[in-house]
C-alpha atoms as a PDB file:
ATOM      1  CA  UNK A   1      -7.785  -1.346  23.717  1.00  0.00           C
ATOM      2  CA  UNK A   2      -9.243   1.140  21.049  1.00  0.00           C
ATOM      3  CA  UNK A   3      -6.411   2.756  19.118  1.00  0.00           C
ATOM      4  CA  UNK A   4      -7.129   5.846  16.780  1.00  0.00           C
ATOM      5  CA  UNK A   5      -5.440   6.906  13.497  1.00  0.00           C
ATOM      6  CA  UNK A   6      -6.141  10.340  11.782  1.00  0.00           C
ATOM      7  CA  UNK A   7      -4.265  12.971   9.649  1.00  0.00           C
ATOM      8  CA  UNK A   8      -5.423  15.616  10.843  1.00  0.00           C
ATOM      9  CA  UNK A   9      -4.076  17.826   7.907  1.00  0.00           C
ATOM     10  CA  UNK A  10      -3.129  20.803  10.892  1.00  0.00           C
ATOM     11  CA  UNK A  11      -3.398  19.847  13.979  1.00  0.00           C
ATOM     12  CA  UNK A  12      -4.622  23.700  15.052  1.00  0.00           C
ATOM     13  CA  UNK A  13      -6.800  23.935  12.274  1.00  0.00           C
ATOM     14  CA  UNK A  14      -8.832  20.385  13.666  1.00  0.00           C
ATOM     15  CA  UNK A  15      -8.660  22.128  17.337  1.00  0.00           C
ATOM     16  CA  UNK A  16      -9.674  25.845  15.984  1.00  0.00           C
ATOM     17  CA  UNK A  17     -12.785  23.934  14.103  1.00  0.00           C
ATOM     18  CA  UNK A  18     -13.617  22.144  17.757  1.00  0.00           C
ATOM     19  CA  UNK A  19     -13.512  18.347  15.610  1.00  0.00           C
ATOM     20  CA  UNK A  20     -10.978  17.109  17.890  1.00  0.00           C
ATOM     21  CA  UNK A  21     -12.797  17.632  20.973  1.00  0.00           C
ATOM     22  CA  UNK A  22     -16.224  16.278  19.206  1.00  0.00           C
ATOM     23  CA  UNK A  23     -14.031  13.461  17.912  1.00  0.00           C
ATOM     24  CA  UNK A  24     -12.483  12.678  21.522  1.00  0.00           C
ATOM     25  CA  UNK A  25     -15.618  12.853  23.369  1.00  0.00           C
ATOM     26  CA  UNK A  26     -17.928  10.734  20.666  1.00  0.00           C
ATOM     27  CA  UNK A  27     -15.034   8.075  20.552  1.00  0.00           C
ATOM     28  CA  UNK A  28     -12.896   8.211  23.868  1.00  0.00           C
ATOM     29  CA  UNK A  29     -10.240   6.373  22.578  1.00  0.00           C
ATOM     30  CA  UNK A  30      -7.458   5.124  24.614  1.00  0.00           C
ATOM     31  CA  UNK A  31      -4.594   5.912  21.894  1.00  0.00           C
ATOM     32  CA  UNK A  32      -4.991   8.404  19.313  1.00  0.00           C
ATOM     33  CA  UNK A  33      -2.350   8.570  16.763  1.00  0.00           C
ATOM     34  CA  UNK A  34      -2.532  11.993  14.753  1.00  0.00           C
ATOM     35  CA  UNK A  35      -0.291  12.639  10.902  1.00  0.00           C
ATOM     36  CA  UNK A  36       0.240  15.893   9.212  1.00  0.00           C
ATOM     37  CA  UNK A  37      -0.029  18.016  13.002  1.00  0.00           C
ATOM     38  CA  UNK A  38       1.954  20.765  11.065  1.00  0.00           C
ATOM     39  CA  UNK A  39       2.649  22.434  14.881  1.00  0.00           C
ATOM     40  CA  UNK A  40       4.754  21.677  17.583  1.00  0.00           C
ATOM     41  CA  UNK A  41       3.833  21.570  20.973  1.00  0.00           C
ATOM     42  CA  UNK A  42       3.030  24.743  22.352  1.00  0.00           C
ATOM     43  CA  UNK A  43       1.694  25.969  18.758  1.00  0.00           C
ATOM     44  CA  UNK A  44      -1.184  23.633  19.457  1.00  0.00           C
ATOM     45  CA  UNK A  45      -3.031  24.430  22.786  1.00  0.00           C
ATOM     46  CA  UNK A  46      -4.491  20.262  23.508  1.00  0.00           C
ATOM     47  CA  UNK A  47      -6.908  20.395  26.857  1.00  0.00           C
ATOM     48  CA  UNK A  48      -7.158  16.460  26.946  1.00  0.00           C
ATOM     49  CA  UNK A  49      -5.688  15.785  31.026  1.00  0.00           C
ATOM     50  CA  UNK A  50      -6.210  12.095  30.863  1.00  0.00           C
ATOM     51  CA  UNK A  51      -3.796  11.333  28.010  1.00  0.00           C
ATOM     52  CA  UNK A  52       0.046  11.634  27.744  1.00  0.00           C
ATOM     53  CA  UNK A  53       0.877  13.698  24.834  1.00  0.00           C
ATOM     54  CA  UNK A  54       3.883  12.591  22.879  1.00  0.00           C
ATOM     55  CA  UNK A  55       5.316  14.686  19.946  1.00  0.00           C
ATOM     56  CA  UNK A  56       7.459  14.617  17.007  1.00  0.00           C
ATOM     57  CA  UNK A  57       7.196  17.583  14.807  1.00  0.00           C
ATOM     58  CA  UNK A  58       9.253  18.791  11.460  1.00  0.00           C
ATOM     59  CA  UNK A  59      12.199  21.128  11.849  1.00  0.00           C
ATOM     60  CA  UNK A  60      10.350  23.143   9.286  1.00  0.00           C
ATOM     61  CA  UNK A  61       7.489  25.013  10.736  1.00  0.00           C
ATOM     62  CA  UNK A  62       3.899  24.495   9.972  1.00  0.00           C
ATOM     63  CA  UNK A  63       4.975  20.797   7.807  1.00  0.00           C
ATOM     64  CA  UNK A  64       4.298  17.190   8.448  1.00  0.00           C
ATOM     65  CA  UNK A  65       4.845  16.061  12.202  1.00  0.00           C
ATOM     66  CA  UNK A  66       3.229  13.559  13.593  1.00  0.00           C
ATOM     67  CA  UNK A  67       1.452  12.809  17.727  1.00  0.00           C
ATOM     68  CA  UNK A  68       0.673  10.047  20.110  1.00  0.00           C
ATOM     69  CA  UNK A  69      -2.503  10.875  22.905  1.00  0.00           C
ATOM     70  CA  UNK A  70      -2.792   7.416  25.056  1.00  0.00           C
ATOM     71  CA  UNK A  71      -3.801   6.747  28.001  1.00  0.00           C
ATOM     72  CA  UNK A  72      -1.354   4.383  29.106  1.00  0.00           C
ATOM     73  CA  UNK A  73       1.877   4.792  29.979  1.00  0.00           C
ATOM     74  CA  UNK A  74       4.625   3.259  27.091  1.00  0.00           C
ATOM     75  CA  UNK A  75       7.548   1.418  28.029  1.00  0.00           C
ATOM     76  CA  UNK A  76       9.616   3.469  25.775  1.00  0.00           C
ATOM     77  CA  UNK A  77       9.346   5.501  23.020  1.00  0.00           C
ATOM     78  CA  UNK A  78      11.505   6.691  20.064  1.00  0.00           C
ATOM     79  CA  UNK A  79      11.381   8.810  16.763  1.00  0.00           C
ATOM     80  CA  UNK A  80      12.603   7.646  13.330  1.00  0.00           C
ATOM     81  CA  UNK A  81      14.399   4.472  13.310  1.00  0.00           C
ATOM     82  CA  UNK A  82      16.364   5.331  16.285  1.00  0.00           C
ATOM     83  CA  UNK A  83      15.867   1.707  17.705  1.00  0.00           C
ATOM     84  CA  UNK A  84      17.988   0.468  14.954  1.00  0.00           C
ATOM     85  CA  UNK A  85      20.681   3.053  14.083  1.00  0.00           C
ATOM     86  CA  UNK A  86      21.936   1.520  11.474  1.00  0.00           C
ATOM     87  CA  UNK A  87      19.108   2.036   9.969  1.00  0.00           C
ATOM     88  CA  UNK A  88      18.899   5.456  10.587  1.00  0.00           C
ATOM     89  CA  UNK A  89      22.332   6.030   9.641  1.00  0.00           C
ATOM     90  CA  UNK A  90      22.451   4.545   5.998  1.00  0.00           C
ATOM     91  CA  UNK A  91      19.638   7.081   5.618  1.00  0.00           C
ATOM     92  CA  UNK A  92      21.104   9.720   3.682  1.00  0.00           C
ATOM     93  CA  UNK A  93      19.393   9.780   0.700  1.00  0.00           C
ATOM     94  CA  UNK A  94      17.879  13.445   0.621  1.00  0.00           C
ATOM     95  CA  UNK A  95      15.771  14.403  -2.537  1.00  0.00           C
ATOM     96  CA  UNK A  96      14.932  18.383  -3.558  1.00  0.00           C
ATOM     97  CA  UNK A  97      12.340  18.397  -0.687  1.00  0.00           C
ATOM     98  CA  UNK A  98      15.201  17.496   1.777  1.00  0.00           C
ATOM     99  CA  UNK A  99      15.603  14.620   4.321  1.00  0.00           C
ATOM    100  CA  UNK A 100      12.112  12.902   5.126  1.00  0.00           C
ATOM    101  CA  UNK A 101      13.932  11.893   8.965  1.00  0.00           C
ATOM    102  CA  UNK A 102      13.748  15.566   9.514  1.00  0.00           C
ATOM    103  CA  UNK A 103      10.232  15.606   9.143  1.00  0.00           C
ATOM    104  CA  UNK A 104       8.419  13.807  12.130  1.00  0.00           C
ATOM    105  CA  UNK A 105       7.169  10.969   9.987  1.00  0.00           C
ATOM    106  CA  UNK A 106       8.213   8.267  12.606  1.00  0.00           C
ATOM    107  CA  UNK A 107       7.034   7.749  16.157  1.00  0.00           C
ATOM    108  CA  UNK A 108       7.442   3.992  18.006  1.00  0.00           C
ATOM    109  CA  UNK A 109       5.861   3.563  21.138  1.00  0.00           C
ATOM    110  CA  UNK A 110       6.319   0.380  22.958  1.00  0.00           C
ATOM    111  CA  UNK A 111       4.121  -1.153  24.823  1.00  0.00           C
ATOM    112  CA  UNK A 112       3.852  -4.584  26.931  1.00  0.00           C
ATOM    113  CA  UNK A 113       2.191  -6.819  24.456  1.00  0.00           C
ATOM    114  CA  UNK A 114       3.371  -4.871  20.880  1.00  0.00           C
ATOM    115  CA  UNK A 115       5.182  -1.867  19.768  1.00  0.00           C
ATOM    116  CA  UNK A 116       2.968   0.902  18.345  1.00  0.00           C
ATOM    117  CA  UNK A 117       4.412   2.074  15.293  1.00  0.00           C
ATOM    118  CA  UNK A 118       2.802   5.901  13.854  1.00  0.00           C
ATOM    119  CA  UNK A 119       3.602   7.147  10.683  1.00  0.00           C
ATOM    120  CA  UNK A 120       3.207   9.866   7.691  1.00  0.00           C
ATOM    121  CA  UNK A 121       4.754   8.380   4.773  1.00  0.00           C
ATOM    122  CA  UNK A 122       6.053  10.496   2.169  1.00  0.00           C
ATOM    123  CA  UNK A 123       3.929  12.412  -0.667  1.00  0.00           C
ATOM    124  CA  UNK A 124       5.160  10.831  -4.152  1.00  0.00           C
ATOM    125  CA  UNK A 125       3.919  14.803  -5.390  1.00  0.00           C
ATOM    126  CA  UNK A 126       1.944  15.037  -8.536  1.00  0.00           C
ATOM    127  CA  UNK A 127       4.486  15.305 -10.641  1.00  0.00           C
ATOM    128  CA  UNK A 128       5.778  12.057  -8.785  1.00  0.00           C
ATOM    129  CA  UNK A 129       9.185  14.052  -7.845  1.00  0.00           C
ATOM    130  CA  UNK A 130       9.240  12.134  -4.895  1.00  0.00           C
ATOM    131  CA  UNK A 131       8.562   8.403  -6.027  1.00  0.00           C
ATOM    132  CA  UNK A 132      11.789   7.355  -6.256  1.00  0.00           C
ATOM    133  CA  UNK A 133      12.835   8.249  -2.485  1.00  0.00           C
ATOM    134  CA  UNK A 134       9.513   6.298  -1.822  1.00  0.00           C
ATOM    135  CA  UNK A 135      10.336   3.100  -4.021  1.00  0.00           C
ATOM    136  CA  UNK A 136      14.267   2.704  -3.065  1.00  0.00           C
ATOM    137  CA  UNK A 137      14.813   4.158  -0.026  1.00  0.00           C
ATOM    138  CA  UNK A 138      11.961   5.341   2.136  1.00  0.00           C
ATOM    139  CA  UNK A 139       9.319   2.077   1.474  1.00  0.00           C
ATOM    140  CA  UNK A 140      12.590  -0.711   1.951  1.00  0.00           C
ATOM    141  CA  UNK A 141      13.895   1.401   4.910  1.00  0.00           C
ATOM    142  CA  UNK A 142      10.585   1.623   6.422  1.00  0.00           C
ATOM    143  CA  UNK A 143       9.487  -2.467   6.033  1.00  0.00           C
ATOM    144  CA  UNK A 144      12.710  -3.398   7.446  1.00  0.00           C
ATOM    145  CA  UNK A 145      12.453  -1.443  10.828  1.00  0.00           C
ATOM    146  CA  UNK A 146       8.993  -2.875  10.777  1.00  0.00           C
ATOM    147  CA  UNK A 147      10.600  -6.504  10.505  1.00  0.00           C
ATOM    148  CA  UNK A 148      13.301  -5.801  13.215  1.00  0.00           C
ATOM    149  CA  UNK A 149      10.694  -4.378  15.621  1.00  0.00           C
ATOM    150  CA  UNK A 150       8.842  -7.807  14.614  1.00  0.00           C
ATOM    151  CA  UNK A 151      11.917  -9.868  15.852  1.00  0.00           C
ATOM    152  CA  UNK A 152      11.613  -8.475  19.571  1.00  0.00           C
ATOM    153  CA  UNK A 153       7.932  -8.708  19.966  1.00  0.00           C
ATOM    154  CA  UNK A 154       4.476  -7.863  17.536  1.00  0.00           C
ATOM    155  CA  UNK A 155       4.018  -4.517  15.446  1.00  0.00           C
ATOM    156  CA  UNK A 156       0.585  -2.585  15.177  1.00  0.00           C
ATOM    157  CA  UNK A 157       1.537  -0.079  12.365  1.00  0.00           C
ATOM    158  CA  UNK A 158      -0.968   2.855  11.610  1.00  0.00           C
ATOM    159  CA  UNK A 159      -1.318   6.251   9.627  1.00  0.00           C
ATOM    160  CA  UNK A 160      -1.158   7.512   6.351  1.00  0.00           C
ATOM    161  CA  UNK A 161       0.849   5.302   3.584  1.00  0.00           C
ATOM    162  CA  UNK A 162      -0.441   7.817   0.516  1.00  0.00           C
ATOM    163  CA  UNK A 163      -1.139   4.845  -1.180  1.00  0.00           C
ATOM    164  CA  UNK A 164      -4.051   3.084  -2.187  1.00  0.00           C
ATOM    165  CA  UNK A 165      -3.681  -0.659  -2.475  1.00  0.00           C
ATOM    166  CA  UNK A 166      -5.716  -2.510  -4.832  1.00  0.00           C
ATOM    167  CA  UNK A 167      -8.514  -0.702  -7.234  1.00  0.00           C
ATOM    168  CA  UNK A 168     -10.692  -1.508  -4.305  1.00  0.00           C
ATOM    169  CA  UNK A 169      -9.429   1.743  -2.397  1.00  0.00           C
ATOM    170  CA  UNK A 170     -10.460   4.295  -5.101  1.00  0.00           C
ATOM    171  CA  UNK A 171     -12.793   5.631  -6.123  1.00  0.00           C
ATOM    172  CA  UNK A 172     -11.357   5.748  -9.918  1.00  0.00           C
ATOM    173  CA  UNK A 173      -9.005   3.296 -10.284  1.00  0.00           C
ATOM    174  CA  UNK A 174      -8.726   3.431 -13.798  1.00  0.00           C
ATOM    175  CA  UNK A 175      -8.246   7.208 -14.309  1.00  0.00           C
ATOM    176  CA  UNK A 176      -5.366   7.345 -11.840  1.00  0.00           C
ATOM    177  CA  UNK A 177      -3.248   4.494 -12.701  1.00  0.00           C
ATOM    178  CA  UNK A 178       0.154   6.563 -12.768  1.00  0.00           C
ATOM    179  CA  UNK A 179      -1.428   8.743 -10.406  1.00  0.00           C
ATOM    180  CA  UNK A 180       0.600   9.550  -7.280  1.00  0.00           C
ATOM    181  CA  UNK A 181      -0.619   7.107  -4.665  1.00  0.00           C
ATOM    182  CA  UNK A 182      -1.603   4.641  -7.034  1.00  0.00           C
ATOM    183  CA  UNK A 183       1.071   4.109  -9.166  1.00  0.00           C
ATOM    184  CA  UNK A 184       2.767   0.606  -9.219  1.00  0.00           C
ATOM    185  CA  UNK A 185       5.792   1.167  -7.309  1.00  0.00           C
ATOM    186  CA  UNK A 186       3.476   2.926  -4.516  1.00  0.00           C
ATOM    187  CA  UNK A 187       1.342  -0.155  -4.479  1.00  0.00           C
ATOM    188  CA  UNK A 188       4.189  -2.394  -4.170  1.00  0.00           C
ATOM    189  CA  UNK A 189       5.182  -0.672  -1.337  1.00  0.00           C
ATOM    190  CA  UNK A 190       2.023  -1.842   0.506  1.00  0.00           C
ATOM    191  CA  UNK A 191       2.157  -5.318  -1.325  1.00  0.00           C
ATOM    192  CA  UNK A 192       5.504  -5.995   0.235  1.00  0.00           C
ATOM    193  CA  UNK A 193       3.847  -5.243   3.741  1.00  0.00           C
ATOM    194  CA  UNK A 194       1.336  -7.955   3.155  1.00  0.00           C
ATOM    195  CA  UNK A 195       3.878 -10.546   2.021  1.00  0.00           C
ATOM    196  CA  UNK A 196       6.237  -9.649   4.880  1.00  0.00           C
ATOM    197  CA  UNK A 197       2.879 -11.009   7.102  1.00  0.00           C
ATOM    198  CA  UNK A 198       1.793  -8.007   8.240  1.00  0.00           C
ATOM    199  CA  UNK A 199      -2.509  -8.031   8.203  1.00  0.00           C
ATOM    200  CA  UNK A 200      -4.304  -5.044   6.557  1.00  0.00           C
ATOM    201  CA  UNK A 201      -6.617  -5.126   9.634  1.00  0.00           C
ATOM    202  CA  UNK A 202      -9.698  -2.980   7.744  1.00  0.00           C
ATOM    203  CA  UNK A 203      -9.695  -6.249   4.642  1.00  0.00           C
ATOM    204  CA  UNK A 204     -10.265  -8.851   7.452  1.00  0.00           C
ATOM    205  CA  UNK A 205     -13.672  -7.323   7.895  1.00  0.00           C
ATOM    206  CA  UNK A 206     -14.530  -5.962   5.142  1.00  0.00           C
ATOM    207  CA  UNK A 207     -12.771  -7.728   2.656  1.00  0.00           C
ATOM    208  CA  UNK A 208     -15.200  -6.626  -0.756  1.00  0.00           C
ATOM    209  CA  UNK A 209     -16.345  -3.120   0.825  1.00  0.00           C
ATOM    210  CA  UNK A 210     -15.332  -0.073  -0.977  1.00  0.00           C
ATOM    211  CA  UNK A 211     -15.051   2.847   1.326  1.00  0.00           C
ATOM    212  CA  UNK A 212     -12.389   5.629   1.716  1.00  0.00           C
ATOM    213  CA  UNK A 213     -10.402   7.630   4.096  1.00  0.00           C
ATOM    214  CA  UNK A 214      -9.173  10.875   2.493  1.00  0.00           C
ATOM    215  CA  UNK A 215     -11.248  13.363  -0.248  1.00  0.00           C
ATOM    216  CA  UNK A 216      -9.586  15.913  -2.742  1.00  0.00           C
ATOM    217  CA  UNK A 217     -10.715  19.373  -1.774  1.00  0.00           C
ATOM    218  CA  UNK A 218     -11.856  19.806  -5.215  1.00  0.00           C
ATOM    219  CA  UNK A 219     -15.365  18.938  -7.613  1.00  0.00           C
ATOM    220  CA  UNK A 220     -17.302  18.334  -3.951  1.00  0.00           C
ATOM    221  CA  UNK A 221     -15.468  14.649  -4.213  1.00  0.00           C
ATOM    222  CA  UNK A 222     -16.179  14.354  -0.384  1.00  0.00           C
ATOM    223  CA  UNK A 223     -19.576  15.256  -0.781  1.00  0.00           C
ATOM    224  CA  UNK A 224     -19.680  13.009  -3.656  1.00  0.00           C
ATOM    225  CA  UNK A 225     -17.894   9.905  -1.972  1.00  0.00           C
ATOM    226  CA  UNK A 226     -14.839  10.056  -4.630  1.00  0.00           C
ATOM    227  CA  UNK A 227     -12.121   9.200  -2.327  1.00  0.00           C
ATOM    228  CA  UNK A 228      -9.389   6.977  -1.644  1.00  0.00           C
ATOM    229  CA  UNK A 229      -8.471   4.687   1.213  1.00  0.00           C
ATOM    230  CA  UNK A 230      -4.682   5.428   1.948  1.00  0.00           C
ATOM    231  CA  UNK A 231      -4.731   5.443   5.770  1.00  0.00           C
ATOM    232  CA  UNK A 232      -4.489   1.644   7.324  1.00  0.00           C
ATOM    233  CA  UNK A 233      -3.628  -0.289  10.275  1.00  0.00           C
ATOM    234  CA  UNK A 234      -1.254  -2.765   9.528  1.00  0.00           C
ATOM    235  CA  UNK A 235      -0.548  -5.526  12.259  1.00  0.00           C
ATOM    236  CA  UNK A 236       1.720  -9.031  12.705  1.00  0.00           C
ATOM    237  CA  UNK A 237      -0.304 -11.362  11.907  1.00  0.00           C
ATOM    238  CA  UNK A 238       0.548 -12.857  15.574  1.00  0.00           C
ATOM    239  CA  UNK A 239      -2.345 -10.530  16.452  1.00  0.00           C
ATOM    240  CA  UNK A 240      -5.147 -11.765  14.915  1.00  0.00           C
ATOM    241  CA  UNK A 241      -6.300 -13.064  17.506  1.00  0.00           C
ATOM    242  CA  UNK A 242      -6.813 -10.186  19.552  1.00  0.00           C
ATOM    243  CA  UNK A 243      -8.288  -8.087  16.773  1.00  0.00           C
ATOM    244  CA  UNK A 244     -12.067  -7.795  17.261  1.00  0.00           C
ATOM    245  CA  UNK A 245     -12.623  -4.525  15.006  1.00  0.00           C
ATOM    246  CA  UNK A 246     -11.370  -2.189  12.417  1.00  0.00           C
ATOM    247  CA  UNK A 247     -13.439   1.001  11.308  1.00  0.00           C
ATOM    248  CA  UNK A 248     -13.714   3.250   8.920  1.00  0.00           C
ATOM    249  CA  UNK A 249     -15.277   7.459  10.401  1.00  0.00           C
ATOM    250  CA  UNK A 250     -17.181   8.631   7.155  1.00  0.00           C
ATOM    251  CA  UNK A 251     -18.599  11.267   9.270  1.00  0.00           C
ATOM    252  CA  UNK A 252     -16.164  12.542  11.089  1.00  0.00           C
ATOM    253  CA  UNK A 253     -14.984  15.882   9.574  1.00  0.00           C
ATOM    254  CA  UNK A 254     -12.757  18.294  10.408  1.00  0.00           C
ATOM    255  CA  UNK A 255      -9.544  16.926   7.616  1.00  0.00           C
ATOM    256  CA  UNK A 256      -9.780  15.903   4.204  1.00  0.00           C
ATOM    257  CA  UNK A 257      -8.787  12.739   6.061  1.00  0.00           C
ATOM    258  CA  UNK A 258     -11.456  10.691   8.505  1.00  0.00           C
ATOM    259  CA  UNK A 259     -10.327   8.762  11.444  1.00  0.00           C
ATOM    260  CA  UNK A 260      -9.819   4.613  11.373  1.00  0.00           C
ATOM    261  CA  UNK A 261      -9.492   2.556  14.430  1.00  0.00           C
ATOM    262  CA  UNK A 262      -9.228  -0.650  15.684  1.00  0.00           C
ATOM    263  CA  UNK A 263      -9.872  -2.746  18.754  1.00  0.00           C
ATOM    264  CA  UNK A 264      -7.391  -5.329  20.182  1.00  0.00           C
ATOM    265  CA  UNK A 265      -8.240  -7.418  23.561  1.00  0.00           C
ATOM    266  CA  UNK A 266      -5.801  -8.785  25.390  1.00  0.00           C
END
């Protein structure tokens, strides 16, 4: 089972550019989990008949929003943390950007051997007017839906967690150490995943290699290779077993974001 991860950064933007079609037909993945669609369906025009599209978009139009293509059917699916209302509903923390459960950041799909988890974390914003949401609310809320999803069966978590981990993941760790995406309580964030026993699937491969999965629009930094790796799969470590691959798609343009995948066998 190949399973896809990409922010797209606009969803009609990747379409209107025809990388999503060169993308699907170079790849043929059997789940493709898209951040940052900024559309909702209908606004988007998809021609892909052998996958089941499955949407959850931001009340506020043209923002966020996340997708699901797969090709198999899921047992169930949900948005947020609706599988656990209570944690849903002790989510009422809103910051001056508003309420990040209004803003398609969450999709769970289950299927028979693991739920499928996709999701667009939070921006801390340069100014890092957002952290705090990330570091007391959003990151805690977020790990602990992971952990209760854990409890029923294993968790494959993917998409953007605008953070970068160790130095490793950047290009310039040194100039952007209260950066947003690299600042301590960010990292944490991820570090917390890790100790919880959940498997950054990309370090099991490539534990020493330095490469990156989103480029600042500005100085060429693509074109140069300064990036950042802040888009991971995340799995229980039950599933290391049936991991055979995780990947990194340099070449795939389209976003300031490249795709990631990885394989599981079952």
């Amino acid at each position: 089972m190949r399973i896809y991860s990409w922010n797209v950064n606009g969803l009609r933007s990747v379409i209107r550019k025809s990388a999503l079609q060169e993308f699907i037909d170079a790849e043929h993945p059997d789940i493709l989990c898209l951040q940052e669609t900024k559309a909702k369906p209908g606004q988007a025009v998809v021609d892909l008949p052998d996958y089941l599209e499955i949407w959850h978009s931001a009340e506020r139009p043209g923002y966020s929003g996340t997708a699901v293509f797969t090709k198999f059917q899921p047992l169930s699916t949900s948005e947020n943390f609706n599988t656990f209302p209570d944690i849903n509903n002790s989510f009422t923390t809103e910051d001056c950007y508003g309420n990040p459960l209004i803003e398609g950041r969450i999709q769970t799909l289950e299927f028979q051997p693991f739920f499928l988890v996709n999701v667009y974390t939070p921006n801390s914003k340069r100014d890092l007017s957002r952290l705090k949401l990330r570091e007391n609310v959003w990151d805690p809320a977020f790990l602990q839906y992971l952990r209760q999803l854990e409890a029923i069966k294993p968790v494959v978590v993917c998409g953007d967690f605008n953070a970068a981990h160790t130095p490793l993941d950047l290009a310039r760790p040194k100039d952007n150490e209260r950066s947003a995406g690299f600042t301590e309580e960010e990292r944490q964030g991820i570090k917390n995943l890790i100790s919880a026993g959940f498997v950054d699937t990309f370090r099991v491969f490539y534990p020493n290699i330095q490469r990156y999965t989103w480029w600042s629009h500005w100085s060429k930094c693509r074109e140069r290779n300064i990036g950042w790796r802040i888009d991971y799969f995340f799995i229980s470590n039950s599933l290391l077993p049936n991991l055979k691959s995780a990947e990194i798609y340099e070449h795939f343009h389209g976003s300031d974001h490249c795709p990631i995948s990885i394989d599981l066998e079952f």
